[in-house]
C-alpha atoms as a PDB file:
ATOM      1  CA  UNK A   1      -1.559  -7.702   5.493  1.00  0.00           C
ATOM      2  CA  UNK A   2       1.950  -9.302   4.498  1.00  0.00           C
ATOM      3  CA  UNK A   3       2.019 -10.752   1.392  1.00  0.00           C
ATOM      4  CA  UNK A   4       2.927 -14.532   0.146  1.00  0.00           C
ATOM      5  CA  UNK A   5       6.384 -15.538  -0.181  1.00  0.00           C
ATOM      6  CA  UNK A   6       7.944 -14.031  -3.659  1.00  0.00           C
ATOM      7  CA  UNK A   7       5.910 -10.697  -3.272  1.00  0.00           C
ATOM      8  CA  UNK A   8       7.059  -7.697  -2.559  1.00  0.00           C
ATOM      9  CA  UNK A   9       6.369  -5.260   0.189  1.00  0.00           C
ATOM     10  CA  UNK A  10       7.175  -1.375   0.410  1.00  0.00           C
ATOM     11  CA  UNK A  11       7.942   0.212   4.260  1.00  0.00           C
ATOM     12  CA  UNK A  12       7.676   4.305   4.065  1.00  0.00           C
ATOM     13  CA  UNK A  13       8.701   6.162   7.158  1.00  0.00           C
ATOM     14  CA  UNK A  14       7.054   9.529   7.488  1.00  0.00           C
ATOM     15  CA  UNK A  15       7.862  11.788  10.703  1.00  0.00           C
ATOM     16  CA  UNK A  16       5.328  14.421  10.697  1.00  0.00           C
ATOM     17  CA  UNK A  17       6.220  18.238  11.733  1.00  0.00           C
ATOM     18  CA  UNK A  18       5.639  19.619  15.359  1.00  0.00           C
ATOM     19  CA  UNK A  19       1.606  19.956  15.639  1.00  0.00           C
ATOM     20  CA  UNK A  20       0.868  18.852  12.528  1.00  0.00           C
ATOM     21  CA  UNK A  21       0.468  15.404  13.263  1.00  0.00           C
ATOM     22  CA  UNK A  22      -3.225  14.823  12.992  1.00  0.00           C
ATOM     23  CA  UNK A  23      -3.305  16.761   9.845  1.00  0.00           C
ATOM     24  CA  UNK A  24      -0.959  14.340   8.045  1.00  0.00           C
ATOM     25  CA  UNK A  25      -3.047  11.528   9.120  1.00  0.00           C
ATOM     26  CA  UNK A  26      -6.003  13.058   7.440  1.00  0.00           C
ATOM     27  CA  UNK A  27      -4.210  14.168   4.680  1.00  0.00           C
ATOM     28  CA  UNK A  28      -2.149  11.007   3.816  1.00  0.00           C
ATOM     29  CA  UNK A  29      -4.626   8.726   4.413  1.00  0.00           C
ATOM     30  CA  UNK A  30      -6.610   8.356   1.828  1.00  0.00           C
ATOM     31  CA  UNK A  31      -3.154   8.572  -0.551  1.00  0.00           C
ATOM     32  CA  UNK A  32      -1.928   5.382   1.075  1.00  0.00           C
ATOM     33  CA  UNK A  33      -5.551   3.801   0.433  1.00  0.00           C
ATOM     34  CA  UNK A  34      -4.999   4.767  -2.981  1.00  0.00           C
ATOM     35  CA  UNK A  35      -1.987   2.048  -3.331  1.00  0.00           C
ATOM     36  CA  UNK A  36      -4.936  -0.673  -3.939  1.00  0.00           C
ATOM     37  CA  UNK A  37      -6.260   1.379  -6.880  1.00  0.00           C
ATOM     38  CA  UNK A  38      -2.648   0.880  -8.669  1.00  0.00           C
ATOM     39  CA  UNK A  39      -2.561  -2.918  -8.012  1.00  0.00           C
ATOM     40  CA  UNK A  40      -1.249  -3.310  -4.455  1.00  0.00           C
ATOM     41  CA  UNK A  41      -3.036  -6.525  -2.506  1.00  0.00           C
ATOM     42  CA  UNK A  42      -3.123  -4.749   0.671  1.00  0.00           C
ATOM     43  CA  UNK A  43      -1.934  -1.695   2.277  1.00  0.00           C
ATOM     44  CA  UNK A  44      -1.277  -0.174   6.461  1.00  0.00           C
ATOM     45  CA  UNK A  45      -1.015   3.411   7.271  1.00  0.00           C
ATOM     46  CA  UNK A  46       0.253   3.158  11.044  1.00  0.00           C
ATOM     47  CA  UNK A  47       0.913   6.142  13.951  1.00  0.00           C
ATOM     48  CA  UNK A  48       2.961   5.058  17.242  1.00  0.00           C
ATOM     49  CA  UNK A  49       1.372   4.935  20.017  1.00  0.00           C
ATOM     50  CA  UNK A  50       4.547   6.637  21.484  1.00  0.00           C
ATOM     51  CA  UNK A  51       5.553   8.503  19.581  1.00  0.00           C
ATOM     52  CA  UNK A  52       2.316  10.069  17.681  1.00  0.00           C
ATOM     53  CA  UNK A  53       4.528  12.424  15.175  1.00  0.00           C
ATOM     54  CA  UNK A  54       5.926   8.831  13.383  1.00  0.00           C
ATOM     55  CA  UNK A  55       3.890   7.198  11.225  1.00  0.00           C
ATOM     56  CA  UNK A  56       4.715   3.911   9.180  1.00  0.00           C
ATOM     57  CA  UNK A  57       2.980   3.011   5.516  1.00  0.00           C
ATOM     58  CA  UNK A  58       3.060  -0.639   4.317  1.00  0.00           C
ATOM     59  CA  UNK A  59       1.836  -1.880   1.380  1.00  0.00           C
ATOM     60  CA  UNK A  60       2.193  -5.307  -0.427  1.00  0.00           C
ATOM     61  CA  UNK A  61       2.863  -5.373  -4.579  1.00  0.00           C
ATOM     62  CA  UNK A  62       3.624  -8.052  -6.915  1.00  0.00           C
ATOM     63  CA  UNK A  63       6.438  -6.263  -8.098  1.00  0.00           C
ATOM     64  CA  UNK A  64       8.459  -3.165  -7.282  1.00  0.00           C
ATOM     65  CA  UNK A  65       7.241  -1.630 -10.738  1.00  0.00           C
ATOM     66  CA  UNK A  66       3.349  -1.861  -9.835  1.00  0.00           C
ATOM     67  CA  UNK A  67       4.906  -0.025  -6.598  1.00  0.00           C
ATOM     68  CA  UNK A  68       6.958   2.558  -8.820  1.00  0.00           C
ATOM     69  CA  UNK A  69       3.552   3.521 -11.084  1.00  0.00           C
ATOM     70  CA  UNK A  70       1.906   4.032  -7.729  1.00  0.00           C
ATOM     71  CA  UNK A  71       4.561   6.528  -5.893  1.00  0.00           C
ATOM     72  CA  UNK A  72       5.391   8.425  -9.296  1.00  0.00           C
ATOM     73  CA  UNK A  73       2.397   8.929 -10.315  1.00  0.00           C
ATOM     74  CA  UNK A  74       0.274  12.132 -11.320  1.00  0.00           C
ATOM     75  CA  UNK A  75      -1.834  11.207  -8.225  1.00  0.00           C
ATOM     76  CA  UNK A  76       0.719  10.799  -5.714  1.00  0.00           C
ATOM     77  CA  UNK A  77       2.590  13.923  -6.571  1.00  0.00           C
ATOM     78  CA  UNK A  78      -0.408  16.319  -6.105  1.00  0.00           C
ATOM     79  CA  UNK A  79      -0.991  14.490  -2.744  1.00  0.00           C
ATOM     80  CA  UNK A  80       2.959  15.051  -1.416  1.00  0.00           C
ATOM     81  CA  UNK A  81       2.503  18.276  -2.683  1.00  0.00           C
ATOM     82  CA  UNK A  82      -0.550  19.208  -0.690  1.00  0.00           C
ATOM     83  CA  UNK A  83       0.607  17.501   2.335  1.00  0.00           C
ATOM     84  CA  UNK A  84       3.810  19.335   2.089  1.00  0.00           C
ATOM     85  CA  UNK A  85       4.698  21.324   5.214  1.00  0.00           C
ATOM     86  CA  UNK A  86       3.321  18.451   7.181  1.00  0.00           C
ATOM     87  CA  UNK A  87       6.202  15.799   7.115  1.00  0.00           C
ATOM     88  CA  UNK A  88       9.807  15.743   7.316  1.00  0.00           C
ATOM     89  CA  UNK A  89      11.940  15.133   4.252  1.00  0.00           C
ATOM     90  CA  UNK A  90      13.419  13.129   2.831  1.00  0.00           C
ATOM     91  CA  UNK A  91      10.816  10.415   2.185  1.00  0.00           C
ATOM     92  CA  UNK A  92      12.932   7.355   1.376  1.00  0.00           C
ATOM     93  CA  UNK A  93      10.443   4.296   0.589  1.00  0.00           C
ATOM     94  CA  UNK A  94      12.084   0.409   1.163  1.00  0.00           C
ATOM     95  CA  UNK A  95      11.196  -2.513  -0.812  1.00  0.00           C
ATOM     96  CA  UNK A  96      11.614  -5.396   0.958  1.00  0.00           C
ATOM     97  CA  UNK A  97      10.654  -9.150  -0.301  1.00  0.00           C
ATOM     98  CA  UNK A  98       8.874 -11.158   1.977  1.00  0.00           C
ATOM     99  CA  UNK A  99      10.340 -14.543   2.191  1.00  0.00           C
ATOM    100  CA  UNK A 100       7.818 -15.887   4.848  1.00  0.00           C
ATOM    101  CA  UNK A 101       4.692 -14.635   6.612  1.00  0.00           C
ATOM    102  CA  UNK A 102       1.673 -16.474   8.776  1.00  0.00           C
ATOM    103  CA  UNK A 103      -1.291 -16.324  11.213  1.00  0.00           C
ATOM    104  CA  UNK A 104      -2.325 -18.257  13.920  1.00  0.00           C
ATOM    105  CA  UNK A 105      -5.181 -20.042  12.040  1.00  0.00           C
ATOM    106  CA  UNK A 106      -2.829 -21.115   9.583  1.00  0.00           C
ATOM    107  CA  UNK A 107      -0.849 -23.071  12.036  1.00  0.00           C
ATOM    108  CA  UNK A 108      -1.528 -26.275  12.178  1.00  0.00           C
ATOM    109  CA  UNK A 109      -3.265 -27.431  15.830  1.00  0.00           C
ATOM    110  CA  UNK A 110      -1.498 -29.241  18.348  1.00  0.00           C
ATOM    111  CA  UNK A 111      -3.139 -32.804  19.089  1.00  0.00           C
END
């Protein structure tokens, strides 16, 4: 999921209204799919386990502008429009650059 060192990666907070929870998961999801058709390498849509109203959206760009033709667009609008009612506002996305990432298998082993 997290990028290379030198890309860029976009964190959006959503807090869904009272009861309305499972309706914004089925209504958002397929929007944050949707990052991959307007060049993102990978994307998360994730609900706490504690806390099932928050929801967290990740996805991984080259560059903040693929990210900006991807939230601004025609597409996304019409879906934050027909999700409205279902999340609390203000939506405030973060770009943050990776600078480091990993996984186990690409440690090397211990002799």
């Amino acid at each position: 999921m997290i990028g290379e060192p030198g890309t860029g990666m976009v964190e959006i907070r959503w807090v869904a209204n009272p009861f309305r929870a499972d309706k914004f998961e089925r209504a958002w999801l397929p929007a944050a799919e949707a990052a991959l058709d307007y060049g993102a390498r990978s994307w998360a849509f994730v609900r706490s386990r504690e806390d099932p109203q928050q929801f967290v959206q990740y996805a991984v760009f080259a560059d903040k502008l693929a990210f900006e033709r991807y939230w601004y667009s025609e597409e996304m609008a019409e879906a934050r429009a027909e999700a409205s009612g279902l999340f609390q506002v203000p939506i405030l996305p973060i770009w943050l650059g990776v600078v480091g990432s990993g996984t186990p298998a690409e440690q090397p082993a211990e002799r």
